[in-house]
N, C-alpha and C. Protein backbone atom coordinates (compact mmCIF):
# COMPACT_ATOMS: atom_id res chain seq x y z
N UNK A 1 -7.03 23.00 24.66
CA UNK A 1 -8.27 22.32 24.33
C UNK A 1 -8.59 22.49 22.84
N UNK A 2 -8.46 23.87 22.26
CA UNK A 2 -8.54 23.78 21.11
C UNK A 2 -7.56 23.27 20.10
N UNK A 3 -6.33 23.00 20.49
CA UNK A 3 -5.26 22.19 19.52
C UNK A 3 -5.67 20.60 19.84
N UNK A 4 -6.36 20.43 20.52
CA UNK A 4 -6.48 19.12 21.00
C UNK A 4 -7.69 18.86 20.00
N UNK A 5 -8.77 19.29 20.07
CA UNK A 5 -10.29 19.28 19.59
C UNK A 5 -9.88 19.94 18.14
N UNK A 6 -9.51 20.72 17.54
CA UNK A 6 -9.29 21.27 16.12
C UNK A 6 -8.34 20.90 15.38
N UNK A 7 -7.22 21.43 15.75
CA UNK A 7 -5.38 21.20 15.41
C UNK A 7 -5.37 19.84 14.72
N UNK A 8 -4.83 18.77 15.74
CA UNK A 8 -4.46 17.91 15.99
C UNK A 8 -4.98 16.91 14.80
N UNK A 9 -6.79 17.11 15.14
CA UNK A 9 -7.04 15.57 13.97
C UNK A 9 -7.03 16.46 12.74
N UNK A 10 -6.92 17.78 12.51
CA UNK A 10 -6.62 17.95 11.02
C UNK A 10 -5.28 18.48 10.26
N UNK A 11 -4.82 18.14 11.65
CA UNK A 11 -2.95 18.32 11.18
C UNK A 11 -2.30 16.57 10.42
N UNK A 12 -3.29 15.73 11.60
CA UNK A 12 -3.54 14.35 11.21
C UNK A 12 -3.94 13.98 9.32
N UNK A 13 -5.10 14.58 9.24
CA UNK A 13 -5.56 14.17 8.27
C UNK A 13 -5.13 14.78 7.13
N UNK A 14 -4.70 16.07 7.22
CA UNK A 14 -3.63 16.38 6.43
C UNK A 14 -2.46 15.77 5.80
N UNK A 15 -1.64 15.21 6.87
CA UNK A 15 -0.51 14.42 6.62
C UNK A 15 -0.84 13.21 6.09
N UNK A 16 -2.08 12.46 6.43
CA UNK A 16 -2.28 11.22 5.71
C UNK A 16 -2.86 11.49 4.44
N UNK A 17 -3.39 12.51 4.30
CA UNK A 17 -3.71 12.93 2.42
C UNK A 17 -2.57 12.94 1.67
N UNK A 18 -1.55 13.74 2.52
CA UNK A 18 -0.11 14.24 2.06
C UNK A 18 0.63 12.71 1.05
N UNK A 19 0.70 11.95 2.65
CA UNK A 19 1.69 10.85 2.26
C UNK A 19 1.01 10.08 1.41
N UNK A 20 -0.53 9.09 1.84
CA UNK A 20 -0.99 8.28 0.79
C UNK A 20 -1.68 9.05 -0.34
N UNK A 21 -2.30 10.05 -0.51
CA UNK A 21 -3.00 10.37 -2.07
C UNK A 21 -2.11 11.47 -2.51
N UNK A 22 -1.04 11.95 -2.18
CA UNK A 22 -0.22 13.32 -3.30
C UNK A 22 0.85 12.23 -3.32
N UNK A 23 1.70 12.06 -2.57
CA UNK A 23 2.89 10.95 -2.97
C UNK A 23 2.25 9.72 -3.56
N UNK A 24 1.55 9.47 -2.73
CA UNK A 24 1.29 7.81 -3.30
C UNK A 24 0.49 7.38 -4.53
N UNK A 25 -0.12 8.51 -4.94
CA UNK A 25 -1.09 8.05 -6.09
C UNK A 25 -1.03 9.60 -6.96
N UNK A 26 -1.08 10.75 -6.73
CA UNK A 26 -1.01 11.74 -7.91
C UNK A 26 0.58 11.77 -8.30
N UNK A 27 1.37 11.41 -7.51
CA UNK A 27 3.08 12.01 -7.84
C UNK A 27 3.33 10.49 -8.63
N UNK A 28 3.03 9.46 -7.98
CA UNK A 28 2.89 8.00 -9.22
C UNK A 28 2.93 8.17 -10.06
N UNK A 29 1.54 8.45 -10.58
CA UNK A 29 0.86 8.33 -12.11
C UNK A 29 0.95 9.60 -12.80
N UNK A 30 1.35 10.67 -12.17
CA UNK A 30 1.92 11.95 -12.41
C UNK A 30 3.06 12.56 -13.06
N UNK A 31 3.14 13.71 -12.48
CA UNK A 31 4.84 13.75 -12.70
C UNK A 31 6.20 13.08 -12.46
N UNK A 32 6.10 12.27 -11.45
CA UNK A 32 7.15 10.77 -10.96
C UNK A 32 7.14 9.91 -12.17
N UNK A 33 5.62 9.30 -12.45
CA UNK A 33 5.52 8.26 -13.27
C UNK A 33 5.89 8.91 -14.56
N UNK A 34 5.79 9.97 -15.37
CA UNK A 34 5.69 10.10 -16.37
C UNK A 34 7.51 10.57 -16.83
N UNK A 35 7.87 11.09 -15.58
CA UNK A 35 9.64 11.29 -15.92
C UNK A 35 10.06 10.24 -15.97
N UNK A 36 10.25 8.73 -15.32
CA UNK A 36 10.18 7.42 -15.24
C UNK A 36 10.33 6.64 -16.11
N UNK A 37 8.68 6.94 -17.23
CA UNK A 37 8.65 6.20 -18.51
C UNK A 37 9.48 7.07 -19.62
N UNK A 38 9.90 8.39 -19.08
CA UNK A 38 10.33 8.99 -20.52
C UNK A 38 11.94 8.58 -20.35
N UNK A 39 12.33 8.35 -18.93
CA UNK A 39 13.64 8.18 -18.76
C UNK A 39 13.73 6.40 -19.36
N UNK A 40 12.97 5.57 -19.34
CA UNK A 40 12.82 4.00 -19.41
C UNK A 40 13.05 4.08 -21.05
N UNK A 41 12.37 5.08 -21.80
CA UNK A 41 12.47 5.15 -23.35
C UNK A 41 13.50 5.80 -23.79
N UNK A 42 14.27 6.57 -23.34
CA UNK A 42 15.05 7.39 -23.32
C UNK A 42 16.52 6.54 -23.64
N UNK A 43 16.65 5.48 -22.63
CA UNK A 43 17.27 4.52 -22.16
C UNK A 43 17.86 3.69 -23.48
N UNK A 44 16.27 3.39 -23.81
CA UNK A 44 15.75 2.28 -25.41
C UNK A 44 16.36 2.59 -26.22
N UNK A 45 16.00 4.58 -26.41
CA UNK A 45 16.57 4.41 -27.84
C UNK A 45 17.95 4.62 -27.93
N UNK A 46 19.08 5.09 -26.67
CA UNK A 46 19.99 5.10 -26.88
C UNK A 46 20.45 3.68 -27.33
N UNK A 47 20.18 2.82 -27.06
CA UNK A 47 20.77 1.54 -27.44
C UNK A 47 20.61 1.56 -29.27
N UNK A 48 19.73 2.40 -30.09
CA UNK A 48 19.75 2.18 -31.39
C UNK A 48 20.20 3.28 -32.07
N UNK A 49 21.12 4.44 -31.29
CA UNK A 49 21.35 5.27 -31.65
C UNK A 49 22.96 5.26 -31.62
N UNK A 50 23.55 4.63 -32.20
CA UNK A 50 25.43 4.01 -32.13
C UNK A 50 25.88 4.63 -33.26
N UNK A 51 25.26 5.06 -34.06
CA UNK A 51 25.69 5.69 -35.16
C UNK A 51 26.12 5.10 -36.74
N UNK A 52 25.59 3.66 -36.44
CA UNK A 52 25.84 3.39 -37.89
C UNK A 52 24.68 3.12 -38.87
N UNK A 53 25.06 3.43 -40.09
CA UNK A 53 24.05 4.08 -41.12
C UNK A 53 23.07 2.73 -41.27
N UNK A 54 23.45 1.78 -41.32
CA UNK A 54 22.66 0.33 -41.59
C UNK A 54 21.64 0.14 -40.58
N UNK A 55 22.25 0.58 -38.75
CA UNK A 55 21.13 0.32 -38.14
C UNK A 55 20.03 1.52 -38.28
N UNK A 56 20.03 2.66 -38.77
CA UNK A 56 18.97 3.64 -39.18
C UNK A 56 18.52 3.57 -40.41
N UNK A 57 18.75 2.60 -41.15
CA UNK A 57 18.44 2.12 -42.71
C UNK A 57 17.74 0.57 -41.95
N UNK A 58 17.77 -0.19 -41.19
CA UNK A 58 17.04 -1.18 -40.89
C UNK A 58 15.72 -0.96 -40.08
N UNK A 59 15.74 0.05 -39.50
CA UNK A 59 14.87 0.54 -38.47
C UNK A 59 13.82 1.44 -39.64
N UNK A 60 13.88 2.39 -40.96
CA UNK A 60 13.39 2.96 -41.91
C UNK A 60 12.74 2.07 -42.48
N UNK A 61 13.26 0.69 -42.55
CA UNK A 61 12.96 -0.09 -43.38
C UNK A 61 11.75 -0.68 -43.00
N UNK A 62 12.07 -1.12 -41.31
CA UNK A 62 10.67 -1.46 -40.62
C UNK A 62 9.85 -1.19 -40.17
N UNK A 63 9.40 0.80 -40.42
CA UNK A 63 8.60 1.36 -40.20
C UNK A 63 8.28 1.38 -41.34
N UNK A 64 8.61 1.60 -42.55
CA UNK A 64 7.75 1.66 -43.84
C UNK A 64 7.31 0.16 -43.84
N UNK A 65 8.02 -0.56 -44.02
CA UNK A 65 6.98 -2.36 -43.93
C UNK A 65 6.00 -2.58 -43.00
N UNK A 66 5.74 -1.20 -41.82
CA UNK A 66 4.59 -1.35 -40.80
C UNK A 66 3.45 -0.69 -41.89
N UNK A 67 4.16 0.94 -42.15
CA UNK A 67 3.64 1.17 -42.47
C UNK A 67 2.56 1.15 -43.50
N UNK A 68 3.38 0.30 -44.64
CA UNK A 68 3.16 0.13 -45.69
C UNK A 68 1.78 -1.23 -45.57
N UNK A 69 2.08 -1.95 -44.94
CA UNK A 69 1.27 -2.99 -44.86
C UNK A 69 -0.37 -2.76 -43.99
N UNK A 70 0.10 -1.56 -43.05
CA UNK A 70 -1.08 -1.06 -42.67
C UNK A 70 -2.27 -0.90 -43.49
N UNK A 71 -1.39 0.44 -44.49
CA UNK A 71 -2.28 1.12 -45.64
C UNK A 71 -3.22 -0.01 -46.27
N UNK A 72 -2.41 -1.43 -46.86
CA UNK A 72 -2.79 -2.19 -47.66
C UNK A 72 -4.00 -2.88 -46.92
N UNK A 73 -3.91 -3.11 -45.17
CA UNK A 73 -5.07 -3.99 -44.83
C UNK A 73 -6.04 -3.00 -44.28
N UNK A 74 -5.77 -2.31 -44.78
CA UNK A 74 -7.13 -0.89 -44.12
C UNK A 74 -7.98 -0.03 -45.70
């Protein structure tokens, strides 16, 4: 009677916290989501990292022309 009346609906409600709000929404936007986007960038910059000197001299070039143009409209 008492696993029936106590146990039961909060072994219940447990497990549905479990699955929809710790998996489904803190482990998301959390630690899941955030290994995710670092692995998605991770990804990026290997593609500009090949080793030749021109593509790290073109990429220098277009952060100082961000940069540079920032300074000037601010």
């Amino acid at each position: 009677m008492y696993d029936f009346i106590f146990v039961n609906p909060i072994k219940r409600f447990g497990l549905f916290l479990w699955n929809k709000v710790d998996i489904g929404i803190i482990d998301k936007f959390g630690p899941d989501g955030l290994s995710k986007l670092i692995k998605y960038f991770s990804i990026l910059a290997v593609r500009f990292q090949n080793g030749y000197i021109y593509h790290y001299a073109f990429v220098m070039l277009i952060g100082f022309s961000i940069l540079l143009t920032y300074l000037i409209l601010s």
